[in-house]
C-alpha atoms as a PDB file:
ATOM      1  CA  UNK A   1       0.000   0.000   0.000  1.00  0.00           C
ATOM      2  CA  UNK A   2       1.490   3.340  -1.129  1.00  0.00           C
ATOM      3  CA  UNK A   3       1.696   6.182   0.766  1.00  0.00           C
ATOM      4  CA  UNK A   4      -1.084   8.933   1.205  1.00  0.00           C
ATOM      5  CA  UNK A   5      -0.860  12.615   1.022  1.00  0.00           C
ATOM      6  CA  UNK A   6       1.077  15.206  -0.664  1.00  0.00           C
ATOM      7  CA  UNK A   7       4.624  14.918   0.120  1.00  0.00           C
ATOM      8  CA  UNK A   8       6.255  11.720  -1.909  1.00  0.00           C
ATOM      9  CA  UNK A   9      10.217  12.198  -1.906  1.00  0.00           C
ATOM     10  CA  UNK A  10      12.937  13.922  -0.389  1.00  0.00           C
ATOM     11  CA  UNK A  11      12.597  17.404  -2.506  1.00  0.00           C
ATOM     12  CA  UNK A  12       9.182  17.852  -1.233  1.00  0.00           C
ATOM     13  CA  UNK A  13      10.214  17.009   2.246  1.00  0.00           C
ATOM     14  CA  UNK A  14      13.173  19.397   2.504  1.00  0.00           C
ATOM     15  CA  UNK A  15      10.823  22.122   1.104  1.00  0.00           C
ATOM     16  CA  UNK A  16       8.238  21.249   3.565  1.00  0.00           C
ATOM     17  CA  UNK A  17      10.911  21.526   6.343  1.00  0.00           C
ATOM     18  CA  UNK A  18      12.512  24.756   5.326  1.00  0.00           C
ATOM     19  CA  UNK A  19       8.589  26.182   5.306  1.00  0.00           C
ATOM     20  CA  UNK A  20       8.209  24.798   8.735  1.00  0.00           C
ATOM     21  CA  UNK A  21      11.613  26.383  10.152  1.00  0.00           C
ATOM     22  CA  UNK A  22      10.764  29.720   8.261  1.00  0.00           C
ATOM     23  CA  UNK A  23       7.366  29.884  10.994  1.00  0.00           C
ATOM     24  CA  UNK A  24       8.881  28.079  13.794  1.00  0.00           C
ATOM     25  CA  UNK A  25       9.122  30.889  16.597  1.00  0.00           C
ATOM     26  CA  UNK A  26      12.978  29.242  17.839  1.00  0.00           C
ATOM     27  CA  UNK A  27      15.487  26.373  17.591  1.00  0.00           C
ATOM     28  CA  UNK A  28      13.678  23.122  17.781  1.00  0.00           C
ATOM     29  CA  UNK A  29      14.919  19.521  18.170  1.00  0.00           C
ATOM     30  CA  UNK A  30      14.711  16.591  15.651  1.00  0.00           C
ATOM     31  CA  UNK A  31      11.906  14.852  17.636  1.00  0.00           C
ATOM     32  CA  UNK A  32       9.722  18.378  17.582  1.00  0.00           C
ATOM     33  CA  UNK A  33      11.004  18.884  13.685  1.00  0.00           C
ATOM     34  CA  UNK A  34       9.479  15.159  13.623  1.00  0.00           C
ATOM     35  CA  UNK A  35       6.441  15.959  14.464  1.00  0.00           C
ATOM     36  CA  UNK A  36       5.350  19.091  13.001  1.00  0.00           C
ATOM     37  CA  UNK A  37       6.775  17.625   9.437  1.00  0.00           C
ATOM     38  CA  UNK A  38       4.418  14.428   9.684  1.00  0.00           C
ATOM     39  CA  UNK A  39       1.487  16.933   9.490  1.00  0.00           C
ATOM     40  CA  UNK A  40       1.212  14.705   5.980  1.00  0.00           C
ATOM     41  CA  UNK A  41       0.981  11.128   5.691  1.00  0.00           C
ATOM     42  CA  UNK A  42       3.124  10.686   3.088  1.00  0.00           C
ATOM     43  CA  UNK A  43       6.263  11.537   4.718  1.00  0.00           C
ATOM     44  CA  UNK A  44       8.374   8.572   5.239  1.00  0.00           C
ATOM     45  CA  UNK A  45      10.708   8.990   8.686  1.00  0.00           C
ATOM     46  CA  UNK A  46      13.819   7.517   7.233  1.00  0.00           C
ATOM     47  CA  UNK A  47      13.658  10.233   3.994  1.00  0.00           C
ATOM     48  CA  UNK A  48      12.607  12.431   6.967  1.00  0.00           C
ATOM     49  CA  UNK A  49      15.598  11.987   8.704  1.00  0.00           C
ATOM     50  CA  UNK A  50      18.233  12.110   5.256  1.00  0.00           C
ATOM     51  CA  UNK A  51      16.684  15.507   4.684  1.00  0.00           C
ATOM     52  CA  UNK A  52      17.416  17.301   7.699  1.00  0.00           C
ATOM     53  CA  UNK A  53      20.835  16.047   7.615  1.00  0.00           C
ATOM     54  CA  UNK A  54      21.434  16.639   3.822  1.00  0.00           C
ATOM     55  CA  UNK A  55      19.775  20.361   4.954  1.00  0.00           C
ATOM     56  CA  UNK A  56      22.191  20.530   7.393  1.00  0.00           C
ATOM     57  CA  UNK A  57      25.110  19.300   5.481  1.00  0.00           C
ATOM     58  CA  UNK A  58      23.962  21.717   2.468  1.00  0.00           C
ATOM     59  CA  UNK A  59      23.671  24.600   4.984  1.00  0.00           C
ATOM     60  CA  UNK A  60      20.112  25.190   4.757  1.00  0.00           C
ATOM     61  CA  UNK A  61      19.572  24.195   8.385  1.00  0.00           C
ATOM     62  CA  UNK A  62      22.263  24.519  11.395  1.00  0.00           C
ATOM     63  CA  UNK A  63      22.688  22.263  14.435  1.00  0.00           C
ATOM     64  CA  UNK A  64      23.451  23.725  17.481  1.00  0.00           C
ATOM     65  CA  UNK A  65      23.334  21.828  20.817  1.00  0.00           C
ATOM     66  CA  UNK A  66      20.397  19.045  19.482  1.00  0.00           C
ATOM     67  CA  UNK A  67      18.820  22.497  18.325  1.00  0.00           C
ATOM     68  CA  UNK A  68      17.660  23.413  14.380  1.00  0.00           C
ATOM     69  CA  UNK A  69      17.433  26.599  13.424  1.00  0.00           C
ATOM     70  CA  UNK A  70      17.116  27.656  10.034  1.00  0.00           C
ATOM     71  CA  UNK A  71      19.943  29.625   8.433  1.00  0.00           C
ATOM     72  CA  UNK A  72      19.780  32.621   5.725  1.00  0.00           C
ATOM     73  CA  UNK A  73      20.585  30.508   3.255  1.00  0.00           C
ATOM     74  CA  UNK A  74      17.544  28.338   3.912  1.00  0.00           C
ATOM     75  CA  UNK A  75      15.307  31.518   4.390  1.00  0.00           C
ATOM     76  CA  UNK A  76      16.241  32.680   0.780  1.00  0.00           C
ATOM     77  CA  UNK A  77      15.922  28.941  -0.650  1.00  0.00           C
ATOM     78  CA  UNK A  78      12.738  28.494   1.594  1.00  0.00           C
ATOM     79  CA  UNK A  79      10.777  31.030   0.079  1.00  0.00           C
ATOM     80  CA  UNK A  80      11.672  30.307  -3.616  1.00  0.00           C
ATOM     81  CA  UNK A  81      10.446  27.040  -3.290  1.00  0.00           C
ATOM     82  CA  UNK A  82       7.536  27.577  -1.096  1.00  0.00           C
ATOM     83  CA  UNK A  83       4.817  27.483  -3.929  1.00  0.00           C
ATOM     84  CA  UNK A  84       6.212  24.077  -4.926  1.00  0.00           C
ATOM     85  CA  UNK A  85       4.411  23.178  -1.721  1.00  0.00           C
ATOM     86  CA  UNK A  86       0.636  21.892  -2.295  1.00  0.00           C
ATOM     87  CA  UNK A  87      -1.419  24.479  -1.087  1.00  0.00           C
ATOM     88  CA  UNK A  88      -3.597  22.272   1.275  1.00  0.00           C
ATOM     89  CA  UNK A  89      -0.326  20.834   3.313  1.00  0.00           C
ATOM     90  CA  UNK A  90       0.889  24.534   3.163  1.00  0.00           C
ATOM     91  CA  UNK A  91      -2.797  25.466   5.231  1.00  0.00           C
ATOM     92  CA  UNK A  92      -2.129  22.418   7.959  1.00  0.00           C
ATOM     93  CA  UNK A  93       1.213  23.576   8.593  1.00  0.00           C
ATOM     94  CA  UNK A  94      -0.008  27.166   9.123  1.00  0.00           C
ATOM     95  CA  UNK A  95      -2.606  25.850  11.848  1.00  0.00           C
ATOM     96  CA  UNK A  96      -0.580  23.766  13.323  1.00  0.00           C
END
């Protein structure tokens, strides 16, 4: 049985994280991250968790002290890819 929702592969994933960390008020750990990025059910945890590193490793995303915080870079790349997100997982995040 596939996968349901919007958000199939790691592209879509690291755009939907970069739109979280854009909103997020402060750092956050990976188990908060987690959370907030499973707001669709077709996020898989292990391409979950090879995003946030690759973010991290690409410098969209910085780890400090089990904290994420987004950097500039991932501000700038954040919002140029923001409309790539589906508009309906784009409205969960923002009430969640």
């Amino acid at each position: 049985m596939g996968r349901t929702g919007f958000i199939h592969d790691k592209l879509d994933i690291k755009f939907l994280i970069l739109y979280l960390m854009e909103r997020v008020a402060g750092p956050v750990d990976f188990a908060t991250l987690a959370e907030l990025t499973f707001c669709d059910d077709g996020v898989a945890y292990f391409d979950f968790a090879e995003s946030v590193a690759e973010l991290v490793d690409t410098g969209h995303l910085a780890l400090e002290d089990g904290q994420y915080v987004i950097t500039d870079k991932g501000r700038r790349n954040g919002k140029i890819c923001e409309s790539s997100l589906a508009y309906s997982v784009r409205r969960k995040c923002d009430r969640n």
